[in-house]
N, C-alpha and C. Protein backbone atom coordinates (compact mmCIF):
# COMPACT_ATOMS: atom_id res chain seq x y z
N UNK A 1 112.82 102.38 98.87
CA UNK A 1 111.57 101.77 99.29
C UNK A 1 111.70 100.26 99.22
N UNK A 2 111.56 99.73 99.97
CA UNK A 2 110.87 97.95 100.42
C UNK A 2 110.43 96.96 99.21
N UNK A 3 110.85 96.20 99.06
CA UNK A 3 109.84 95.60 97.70
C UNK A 3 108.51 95.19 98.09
N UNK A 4 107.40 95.07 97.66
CA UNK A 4 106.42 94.87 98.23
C UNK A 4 106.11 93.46 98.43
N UNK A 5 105.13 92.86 99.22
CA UNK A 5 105.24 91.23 98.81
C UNK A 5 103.77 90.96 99.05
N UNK A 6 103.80 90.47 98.02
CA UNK A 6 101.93 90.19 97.15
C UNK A 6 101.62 89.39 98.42
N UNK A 7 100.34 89.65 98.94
CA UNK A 7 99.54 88.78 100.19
C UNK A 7 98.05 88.02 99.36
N UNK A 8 98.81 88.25 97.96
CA UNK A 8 97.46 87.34 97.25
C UNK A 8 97.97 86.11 97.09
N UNK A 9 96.79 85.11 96.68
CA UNK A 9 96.87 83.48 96.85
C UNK A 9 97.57 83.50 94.93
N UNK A 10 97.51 84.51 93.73
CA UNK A 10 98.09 84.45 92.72
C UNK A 10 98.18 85.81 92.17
N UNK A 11 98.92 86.22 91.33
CA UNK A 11 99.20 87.10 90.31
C UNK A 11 98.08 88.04 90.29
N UNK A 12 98.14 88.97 90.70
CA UNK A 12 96.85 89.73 91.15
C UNK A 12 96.17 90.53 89.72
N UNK A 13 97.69 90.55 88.38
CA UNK A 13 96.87 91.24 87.32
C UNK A 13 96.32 89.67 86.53
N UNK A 14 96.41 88.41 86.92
CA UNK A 14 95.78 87.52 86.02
C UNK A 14 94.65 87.52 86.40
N UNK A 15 94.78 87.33 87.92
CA UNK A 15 93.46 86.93 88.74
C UNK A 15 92.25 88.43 88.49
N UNK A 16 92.71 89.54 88.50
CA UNK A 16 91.68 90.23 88.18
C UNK A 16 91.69 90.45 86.24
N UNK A 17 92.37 90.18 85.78
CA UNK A 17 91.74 89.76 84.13
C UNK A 17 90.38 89.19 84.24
N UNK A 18 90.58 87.94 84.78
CA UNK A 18 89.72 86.80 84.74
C UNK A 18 88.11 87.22 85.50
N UNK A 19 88.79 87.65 86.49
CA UNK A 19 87.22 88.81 87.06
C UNK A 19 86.87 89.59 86.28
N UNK A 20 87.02 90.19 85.51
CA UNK A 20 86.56 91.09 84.34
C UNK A 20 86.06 90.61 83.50
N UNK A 21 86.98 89.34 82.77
CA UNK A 21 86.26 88.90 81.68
C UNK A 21 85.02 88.16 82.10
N UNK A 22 84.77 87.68 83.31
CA UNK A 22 83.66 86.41 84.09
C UNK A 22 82.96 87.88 84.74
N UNK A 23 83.20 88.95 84.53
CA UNK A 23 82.07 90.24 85.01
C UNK A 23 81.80 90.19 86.76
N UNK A 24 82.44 89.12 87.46
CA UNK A 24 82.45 88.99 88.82
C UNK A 24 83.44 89.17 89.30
N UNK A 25 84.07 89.28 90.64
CA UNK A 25 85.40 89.24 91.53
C UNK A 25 85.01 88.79 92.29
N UNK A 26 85.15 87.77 92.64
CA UNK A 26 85.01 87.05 93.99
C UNK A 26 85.54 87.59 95.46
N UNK A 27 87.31 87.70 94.62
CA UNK A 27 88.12 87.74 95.79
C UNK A 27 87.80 89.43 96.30
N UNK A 28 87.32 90.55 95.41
CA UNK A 28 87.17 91.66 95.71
C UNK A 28 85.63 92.08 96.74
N UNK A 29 84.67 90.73 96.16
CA UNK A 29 83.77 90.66 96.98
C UNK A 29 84.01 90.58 98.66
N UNK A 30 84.58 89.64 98.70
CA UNK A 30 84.96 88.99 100.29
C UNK A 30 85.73 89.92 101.00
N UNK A 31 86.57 90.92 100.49
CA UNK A 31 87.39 91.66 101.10
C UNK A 31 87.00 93.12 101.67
N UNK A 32 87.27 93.78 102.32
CA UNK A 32 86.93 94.63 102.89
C UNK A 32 87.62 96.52 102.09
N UNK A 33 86.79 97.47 102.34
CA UNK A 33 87.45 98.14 101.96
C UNK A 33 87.96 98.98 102.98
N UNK A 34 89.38 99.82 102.75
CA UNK A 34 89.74 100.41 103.97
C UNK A 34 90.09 101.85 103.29
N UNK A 35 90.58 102.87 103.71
CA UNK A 35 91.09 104.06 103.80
C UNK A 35 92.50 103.64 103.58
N UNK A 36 93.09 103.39 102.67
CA UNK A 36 94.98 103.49 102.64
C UNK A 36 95.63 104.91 102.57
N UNK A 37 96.80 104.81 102.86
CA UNK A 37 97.35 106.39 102.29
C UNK A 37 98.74 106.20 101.71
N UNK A 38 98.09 106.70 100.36
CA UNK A 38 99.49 106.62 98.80
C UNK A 38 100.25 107.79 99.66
N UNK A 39 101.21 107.89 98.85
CA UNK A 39 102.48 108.66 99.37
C UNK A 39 102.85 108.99 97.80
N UNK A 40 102.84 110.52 97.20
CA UNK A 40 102.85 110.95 95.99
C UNK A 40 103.58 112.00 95.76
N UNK A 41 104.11 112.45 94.94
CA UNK A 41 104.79 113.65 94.84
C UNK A 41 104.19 115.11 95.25
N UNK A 42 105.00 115.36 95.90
CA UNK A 42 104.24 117.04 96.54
C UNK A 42 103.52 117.97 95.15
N UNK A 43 102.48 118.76 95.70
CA UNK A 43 101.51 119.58 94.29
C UNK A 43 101.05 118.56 93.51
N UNK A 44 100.68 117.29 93.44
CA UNK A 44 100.29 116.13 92.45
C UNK A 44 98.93 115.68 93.07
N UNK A 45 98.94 115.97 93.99
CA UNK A 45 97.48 115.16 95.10
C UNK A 45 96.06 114.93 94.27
N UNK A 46 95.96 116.18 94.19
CA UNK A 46 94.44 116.13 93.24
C UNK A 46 95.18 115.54 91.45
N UNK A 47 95.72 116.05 90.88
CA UNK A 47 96.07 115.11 89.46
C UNK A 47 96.41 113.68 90.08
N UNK A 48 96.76 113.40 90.99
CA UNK A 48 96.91 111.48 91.46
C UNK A 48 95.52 111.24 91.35
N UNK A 49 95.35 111.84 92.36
CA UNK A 49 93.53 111.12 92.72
C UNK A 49 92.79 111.14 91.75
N UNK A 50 92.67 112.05 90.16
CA UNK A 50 92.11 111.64 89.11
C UNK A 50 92.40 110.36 88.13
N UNK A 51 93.95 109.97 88.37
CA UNK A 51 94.38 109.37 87.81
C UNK A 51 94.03 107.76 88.26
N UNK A 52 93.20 107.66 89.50
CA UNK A 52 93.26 106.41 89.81
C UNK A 52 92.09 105.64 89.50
N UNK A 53 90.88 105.92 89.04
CA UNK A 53 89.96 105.04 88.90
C UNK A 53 90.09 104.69 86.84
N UNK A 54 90.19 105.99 86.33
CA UNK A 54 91.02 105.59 84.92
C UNK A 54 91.97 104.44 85.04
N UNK A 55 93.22 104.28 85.60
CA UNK A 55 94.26 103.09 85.28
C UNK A 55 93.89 102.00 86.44
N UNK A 56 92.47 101.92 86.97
CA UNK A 56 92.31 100.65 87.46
C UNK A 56 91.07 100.11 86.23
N UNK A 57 90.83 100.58 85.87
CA UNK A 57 89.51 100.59 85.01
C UNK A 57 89.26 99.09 83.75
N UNK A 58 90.84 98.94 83.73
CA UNK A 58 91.39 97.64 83.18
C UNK A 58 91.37 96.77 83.45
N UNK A 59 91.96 97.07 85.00
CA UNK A 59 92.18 95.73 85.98
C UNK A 59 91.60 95.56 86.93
N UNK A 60 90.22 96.19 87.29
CA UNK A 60 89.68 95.29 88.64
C UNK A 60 88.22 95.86 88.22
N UNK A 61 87.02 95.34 88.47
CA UNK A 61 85.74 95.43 88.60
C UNK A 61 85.87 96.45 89.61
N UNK A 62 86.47 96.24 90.84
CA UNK A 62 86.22 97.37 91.62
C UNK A 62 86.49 98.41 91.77
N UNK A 63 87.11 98.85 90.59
CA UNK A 63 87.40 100.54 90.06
C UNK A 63 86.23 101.11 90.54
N UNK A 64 84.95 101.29 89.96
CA UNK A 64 84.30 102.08 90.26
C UNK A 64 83.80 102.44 91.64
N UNK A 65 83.98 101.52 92.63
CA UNK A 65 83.76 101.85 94.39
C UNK A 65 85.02 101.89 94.52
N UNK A 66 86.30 102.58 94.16
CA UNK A 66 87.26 103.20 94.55
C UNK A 66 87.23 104.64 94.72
N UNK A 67 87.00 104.80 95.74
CA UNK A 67 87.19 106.07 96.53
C UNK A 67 88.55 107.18 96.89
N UNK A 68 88.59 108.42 96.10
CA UNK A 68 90.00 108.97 96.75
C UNK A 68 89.65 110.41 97.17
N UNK A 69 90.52 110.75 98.01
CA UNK A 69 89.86 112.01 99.60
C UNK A 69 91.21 112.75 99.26
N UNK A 70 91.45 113.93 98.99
CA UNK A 70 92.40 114.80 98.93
C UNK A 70 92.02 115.87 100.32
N UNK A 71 92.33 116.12 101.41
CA UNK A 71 91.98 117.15 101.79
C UNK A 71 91.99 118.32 101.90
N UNK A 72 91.73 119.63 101.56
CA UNK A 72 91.85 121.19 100.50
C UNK A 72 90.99 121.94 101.92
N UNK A 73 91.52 122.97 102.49
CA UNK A 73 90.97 124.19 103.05
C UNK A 73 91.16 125.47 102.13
N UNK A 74 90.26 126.24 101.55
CA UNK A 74 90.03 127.41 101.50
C UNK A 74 90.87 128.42 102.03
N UNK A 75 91.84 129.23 102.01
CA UNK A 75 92.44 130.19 102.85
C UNK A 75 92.57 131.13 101.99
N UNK A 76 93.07 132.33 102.82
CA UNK A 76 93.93 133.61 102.07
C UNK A 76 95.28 133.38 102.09
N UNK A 77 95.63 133.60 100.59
CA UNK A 77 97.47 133.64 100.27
C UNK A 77 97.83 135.16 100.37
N UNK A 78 98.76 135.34 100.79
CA UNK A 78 99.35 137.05 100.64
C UNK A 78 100.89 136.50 99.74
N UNK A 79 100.44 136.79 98.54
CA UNK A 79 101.46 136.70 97.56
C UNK A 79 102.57 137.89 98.22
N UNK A 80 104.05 137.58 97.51
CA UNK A 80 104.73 138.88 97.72
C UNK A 80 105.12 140.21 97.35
N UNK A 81 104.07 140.10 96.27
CA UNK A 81 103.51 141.87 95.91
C UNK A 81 102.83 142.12 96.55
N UNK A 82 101.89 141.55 97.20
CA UNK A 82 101.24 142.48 97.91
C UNK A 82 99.93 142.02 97.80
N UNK A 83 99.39 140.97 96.60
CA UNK A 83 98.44 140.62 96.46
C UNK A 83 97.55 139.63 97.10
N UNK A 84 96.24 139.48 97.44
CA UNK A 84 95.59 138.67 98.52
C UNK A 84 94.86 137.71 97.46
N UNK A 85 94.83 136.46 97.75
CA UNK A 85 94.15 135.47 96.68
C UNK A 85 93.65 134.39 97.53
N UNK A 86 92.38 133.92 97.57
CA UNK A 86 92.08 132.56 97.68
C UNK A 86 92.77 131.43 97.26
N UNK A 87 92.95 130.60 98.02
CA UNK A 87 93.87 129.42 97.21
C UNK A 87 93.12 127.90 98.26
N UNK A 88 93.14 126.75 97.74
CA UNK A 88 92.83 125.71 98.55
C UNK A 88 94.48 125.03 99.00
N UNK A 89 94.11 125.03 100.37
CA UNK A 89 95.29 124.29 101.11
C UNK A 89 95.28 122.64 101.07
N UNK A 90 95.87 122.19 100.61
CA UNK A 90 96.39 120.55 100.62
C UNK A 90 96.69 120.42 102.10
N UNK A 91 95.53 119.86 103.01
CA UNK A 91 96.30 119.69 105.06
C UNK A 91 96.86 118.83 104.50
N UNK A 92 96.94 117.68 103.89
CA UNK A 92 97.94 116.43 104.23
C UNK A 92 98.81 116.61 102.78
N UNK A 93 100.18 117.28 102.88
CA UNK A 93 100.99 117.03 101.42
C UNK A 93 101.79 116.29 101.49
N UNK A 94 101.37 115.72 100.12
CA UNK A 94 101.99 114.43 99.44
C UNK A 94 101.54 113.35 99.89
N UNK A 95 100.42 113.40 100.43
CA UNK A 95 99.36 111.67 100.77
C UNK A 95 98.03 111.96 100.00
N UNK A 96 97.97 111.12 99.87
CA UNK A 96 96.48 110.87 98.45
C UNK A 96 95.83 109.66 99.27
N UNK A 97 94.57 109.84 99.88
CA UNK A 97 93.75 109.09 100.82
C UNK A 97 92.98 107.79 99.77
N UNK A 98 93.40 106.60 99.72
CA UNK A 98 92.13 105.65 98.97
C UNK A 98 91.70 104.87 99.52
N UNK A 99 90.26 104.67 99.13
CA UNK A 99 88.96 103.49 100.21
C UNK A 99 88.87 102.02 98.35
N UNK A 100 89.90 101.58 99.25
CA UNK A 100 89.64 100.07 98.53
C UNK A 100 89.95 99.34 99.36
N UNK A 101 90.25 97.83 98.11
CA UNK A 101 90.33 96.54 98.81
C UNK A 101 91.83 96.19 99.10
N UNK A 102 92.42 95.52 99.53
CA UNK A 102 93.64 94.96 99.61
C UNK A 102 94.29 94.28 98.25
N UNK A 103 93.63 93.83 97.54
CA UNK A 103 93.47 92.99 96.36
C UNK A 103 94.21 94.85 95.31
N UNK A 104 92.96 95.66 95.19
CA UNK A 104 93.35 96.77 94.42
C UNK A 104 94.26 97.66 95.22
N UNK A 105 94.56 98.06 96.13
CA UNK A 105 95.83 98.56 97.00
C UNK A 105 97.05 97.56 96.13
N UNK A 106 97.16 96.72 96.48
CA UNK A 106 98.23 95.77 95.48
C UNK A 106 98.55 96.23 94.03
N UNK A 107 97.30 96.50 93.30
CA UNK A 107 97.55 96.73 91.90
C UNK A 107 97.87 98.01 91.65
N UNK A 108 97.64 98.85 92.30
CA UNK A 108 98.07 100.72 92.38
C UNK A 108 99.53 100.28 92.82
N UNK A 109 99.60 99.68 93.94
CA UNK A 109 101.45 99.82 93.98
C UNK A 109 102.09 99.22 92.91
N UNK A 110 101.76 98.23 92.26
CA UNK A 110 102.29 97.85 90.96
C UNK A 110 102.38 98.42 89.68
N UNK A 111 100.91 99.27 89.58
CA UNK A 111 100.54 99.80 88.10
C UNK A 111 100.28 101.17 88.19
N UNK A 112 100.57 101.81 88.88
CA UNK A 112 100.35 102.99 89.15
C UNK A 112 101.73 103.76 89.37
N UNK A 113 102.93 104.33 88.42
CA UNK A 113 103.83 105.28 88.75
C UNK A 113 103.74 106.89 89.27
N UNK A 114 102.51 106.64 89.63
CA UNK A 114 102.26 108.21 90.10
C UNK A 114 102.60 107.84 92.15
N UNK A 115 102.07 106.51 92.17
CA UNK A 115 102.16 106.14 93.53
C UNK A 115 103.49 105.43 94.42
N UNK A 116 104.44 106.31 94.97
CA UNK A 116 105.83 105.98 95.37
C UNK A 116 105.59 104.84 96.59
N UNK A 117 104.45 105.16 97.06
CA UNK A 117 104.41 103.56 98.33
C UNK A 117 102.78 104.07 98.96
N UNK A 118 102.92 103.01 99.93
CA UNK A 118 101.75 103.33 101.08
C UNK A 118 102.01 103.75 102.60
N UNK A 119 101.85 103.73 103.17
CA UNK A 119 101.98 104.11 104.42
C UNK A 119 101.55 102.95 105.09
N UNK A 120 102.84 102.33 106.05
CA UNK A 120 102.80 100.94 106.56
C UNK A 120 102.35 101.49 108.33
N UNK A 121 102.00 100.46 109.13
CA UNK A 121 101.68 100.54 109.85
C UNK A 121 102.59 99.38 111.08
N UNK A 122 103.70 100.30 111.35
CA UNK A 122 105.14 99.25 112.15
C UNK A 122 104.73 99.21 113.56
N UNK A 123 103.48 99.42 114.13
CA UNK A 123 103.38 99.40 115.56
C UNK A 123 102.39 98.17 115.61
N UNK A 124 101.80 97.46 114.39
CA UNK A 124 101.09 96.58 114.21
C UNK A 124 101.25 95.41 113.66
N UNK A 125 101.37 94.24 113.90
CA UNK A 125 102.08 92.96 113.21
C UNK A 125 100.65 91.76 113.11
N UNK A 126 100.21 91.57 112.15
CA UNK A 126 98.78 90.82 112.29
C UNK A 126 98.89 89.49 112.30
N UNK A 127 100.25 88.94 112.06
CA UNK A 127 100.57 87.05 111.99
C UNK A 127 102.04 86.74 112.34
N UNK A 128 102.39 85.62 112.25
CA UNK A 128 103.69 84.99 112.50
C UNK A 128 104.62 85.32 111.36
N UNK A 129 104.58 86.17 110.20
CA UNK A 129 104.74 86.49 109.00
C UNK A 129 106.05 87.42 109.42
N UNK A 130 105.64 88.09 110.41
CA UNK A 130 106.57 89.32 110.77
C UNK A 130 106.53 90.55 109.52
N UNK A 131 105.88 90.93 108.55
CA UNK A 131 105.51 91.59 107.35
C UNK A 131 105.09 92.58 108.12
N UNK A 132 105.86 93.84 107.86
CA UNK A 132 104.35 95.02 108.40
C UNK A 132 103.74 95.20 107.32
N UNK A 133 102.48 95.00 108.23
CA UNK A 133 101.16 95.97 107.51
C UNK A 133 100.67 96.74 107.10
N UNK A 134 100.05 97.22 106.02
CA UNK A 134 99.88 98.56 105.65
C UNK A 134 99.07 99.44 106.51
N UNK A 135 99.59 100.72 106.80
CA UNK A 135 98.19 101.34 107.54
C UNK A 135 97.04 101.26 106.88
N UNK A 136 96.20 101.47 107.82
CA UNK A 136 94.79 102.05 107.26
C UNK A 136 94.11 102.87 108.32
N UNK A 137 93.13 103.62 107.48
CA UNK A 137 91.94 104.70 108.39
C UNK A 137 90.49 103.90 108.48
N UNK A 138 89.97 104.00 109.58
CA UNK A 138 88.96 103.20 109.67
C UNK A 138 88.07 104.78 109.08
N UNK A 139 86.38 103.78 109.05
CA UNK A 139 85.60 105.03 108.03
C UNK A 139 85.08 105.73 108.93
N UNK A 140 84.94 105.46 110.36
CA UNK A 140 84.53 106.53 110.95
C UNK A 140 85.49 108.01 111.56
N UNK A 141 86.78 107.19 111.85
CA UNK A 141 87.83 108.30 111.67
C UNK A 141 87.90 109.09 110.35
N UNK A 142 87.87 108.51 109.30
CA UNK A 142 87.84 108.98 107.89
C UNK A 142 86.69 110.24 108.10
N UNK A 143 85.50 109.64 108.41
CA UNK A 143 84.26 110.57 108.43
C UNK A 143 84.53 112.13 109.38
N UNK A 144 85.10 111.57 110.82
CA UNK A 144 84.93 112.47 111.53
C UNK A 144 86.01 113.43 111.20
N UNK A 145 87.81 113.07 110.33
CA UNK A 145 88.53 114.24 109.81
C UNK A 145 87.99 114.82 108.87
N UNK A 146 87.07 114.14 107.88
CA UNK A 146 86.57 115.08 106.53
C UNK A 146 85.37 116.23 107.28
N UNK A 147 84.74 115.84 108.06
CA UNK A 147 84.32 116.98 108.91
C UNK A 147 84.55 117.86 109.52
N UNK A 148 85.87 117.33 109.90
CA UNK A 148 87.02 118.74 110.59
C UNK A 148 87.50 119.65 109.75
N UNK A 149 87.56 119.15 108.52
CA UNK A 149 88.49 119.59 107.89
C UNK A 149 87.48 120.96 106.85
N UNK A 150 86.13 120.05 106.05
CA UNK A 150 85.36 120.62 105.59
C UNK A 150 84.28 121.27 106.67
N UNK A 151 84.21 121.08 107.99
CA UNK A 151 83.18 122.05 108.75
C UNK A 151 84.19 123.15 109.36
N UNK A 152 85.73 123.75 109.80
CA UNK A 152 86.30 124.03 110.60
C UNK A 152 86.27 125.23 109.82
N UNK A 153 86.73 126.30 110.77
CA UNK A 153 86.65 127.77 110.36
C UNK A 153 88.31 127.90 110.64
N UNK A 154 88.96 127.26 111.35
CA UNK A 154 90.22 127.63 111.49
C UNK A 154 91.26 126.59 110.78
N UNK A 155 92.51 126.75 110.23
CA UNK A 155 93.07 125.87 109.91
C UNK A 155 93.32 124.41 110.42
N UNK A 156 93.20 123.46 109.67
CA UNK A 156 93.49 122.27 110.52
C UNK A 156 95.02 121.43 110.20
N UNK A 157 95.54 121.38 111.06
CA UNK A 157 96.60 120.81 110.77
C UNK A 157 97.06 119.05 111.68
N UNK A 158 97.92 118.55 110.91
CA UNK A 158 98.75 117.20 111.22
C UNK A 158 99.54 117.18 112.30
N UNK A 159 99.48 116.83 113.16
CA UNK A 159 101.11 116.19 114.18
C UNK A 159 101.15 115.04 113.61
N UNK A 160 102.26 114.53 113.33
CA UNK A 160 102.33 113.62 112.26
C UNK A 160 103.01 112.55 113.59
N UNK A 161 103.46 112.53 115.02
CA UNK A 161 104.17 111.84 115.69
C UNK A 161 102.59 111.05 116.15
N UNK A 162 102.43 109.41 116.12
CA UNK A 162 101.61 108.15 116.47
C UNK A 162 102.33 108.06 118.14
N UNK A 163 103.01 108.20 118.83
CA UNK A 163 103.88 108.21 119.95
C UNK A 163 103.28 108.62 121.08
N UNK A 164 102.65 108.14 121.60
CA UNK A 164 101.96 108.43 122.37
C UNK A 164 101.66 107.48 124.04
N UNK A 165 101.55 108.33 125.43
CA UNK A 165 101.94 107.57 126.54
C UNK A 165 101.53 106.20 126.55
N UNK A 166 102.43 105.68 127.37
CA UNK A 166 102.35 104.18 127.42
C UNK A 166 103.17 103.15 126.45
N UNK A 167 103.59 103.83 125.49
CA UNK A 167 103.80 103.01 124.07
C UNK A 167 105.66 102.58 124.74
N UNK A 168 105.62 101.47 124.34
CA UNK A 168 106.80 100.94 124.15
C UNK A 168 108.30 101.20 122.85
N UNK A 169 109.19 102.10 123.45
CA UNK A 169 110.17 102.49 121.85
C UNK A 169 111.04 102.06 122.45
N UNK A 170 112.19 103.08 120.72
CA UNK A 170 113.63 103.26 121.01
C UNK A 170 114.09 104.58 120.64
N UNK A 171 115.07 104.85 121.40
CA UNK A 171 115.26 106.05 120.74
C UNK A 171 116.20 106.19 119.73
N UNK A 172 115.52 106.52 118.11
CA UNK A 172 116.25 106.29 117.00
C UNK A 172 117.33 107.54 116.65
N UNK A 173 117.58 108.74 117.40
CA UNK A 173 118.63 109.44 116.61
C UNK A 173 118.81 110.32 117.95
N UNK A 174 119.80 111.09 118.07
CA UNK A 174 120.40 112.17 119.15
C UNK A 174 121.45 110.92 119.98
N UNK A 175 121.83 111.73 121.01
CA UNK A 175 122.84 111.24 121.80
C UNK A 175 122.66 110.01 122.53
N UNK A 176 121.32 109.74 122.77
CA UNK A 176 120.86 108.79 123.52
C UNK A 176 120.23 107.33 122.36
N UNK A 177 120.58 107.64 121.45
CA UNK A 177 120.23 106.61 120.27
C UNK A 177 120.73 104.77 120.57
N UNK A 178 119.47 104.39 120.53
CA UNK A 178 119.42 102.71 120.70
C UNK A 178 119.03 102.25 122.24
N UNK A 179 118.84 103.61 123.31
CA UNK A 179 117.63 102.93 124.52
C UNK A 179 116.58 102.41 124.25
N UNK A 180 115.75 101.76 124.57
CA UNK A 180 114.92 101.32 124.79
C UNK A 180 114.12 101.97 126.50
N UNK A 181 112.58 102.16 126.01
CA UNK A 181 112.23 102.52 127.47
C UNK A 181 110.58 102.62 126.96
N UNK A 182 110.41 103.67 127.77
CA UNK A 182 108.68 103.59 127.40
C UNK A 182 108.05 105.44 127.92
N UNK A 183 107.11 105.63 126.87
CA UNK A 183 106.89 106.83 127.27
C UNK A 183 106.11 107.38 128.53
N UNK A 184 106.56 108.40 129.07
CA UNK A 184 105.47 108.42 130.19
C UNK A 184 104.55 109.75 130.41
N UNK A 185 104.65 110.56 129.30
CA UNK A 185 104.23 111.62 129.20
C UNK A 185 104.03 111.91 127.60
N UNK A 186 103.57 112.52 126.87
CA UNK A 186 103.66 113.36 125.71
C UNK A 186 102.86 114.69 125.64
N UNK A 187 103.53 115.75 124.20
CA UNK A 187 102.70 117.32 124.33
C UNK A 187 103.56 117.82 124.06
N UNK A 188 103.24 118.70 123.05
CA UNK A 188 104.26 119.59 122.46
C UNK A 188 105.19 119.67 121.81
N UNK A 189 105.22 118.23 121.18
CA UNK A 189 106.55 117.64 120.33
C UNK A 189 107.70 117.08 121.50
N UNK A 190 107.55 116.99 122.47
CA UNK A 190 108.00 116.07 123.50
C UNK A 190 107.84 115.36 124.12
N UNK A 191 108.85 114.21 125.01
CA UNK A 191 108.06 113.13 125.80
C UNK A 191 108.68 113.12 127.08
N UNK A 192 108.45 112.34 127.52
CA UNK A 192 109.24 112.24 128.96
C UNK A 192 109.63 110.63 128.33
N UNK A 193 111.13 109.87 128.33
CA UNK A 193 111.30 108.67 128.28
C UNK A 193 111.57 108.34 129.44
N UNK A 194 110.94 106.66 129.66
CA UNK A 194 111.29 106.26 130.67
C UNK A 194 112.46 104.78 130.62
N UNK A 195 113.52 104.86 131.66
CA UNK A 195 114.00 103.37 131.26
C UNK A 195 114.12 102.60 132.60
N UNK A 196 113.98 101.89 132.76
CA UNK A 196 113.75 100.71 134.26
C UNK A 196 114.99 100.38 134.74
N UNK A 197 115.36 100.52 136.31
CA UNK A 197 116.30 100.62 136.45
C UNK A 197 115.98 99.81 138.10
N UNK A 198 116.51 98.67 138.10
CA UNK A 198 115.79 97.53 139.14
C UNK A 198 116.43 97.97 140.29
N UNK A 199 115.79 98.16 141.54
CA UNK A 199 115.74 98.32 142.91
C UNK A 199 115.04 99.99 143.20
N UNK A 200 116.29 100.92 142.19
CA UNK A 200 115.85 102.61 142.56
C UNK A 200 114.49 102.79 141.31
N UNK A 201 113.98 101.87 140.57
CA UNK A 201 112.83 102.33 140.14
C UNK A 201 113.33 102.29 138.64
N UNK A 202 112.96 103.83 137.92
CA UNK A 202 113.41 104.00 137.09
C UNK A 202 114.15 105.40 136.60
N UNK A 203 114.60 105.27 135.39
CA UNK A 203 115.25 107.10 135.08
C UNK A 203 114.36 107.81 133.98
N UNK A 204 114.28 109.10 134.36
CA UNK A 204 113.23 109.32 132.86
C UNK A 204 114.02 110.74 132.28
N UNK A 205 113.75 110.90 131.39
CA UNK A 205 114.20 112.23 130.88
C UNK A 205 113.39 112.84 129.66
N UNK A 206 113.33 114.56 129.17
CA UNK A 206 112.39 114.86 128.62
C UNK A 206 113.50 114.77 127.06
N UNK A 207 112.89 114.33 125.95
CA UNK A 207 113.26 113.99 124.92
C UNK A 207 112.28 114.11 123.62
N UNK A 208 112.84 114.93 122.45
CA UNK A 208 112.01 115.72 121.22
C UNK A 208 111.51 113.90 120.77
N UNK A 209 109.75 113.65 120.42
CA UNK A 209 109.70 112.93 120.66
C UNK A 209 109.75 112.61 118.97
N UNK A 210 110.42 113.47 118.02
CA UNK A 210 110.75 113.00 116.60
C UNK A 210 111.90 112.10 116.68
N UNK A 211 112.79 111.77 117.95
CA UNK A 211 113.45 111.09 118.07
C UNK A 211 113.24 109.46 118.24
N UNK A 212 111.72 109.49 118.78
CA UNK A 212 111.41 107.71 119.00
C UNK A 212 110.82 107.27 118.36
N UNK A 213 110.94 105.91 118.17
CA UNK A 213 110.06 104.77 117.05
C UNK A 213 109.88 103.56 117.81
N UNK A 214 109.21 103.03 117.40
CA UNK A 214 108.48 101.97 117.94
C UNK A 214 109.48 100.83 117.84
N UNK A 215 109.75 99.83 118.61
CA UNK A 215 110.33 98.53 119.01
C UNK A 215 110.05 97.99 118.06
């Protein structure tokens, strides 16, 4: 994993001491909260997500509007005796969903060993910094999956591929590894790539689209 690199103006466990002891946060005020997604050891999801407003509880005023979303469906298990059991399904394993600030996102990746990273967001670059960004879920997406997930009668599941037509890649692994082109189709765990080819147009071909990543 990446070392992380603090986007605070100082030392984020002095600067929130000092908010604690002065009973205000300024900098936690001004900032926004978002949906991040920890990245945690598989079967840990729900013991993470208890664990996080306890070990911020020290260091930031804004522990208590820290928010964490595990998502759990209800199903039938058919054990292999033979036995039928209710069990709650983890849809997203090994991501632990949190609604904070940027300021406390910082201090969980630091002080928190339950949390192996975040989930960056490489199709997005916000300054001249060249740093990727961390993802985030905005709250109405947030709202409308916890509804899918808690209103749905049928299982809900992840395509975990962001790849989608129009987008500009490369293709990172198989035979064709290190084109560059652009997608012109997606569905089904495939794409159509396209690469530009000046006078006859271009060439495209259908390609598993776990193979491309973003430029």
């Amino acid at each position: 994993m990446e070392a992380e690199t603090s986007i605070l103006p100082s030392s984020p466990t002095s600067a929130m001491s000092l908010a604690v002891a002065g009973g205000v946060s300024s900098v936690e005020e001004k900032e926004p909260r978002r949906w991040f997604v920890a990245m945690v050891m598989h079967n840990t999801e729900k013991a993470c997500a208890q664990k996080v407003k306890p070990l911020l509880a020290d260091l930031t005023p804004e522990a208590e509007r820290v928010e964490t979303y595990v998502p759990t469906q209800r199903e039938k298990h058919l054990w292999r005796n033979g036995r039928k059991k209710m069990v709650d399904r983890v849809v997203c394993p090994s991501y632990l969903f949190i609604r904070c600030t940027e300021s406390t996102r910082y201090l969980l990746s630091k002080h928190a060993p339950f949390v192996k990273g975040f989930i960056k967001d490489h199709a997005r670059i916000e300054d001249n910094s060249r740093i990727t960004p961390f993802a985030y879920i905005t709250d109405q997406q947030m709202d409308d999956f916890r509804s899918m997930v808690e209103q749905s009668e049928m299982p809900v599941t992840i395509d975990p591929s962001s790849i989608k037509r129009g987008d500009k890649v490369k293709v990172g692994a198989g035979p064709l590894k290190g084109l560059q082109g652009y997608v012109l189709h997606d569905g089904e765990g495939k794409a159509i790539f396209s690469i530009c080819i000046n006078i006859l147009g271009s060439a495209r071909v259908e390609i598993p689209i776990s193979y491309l990543e973003y430029t």
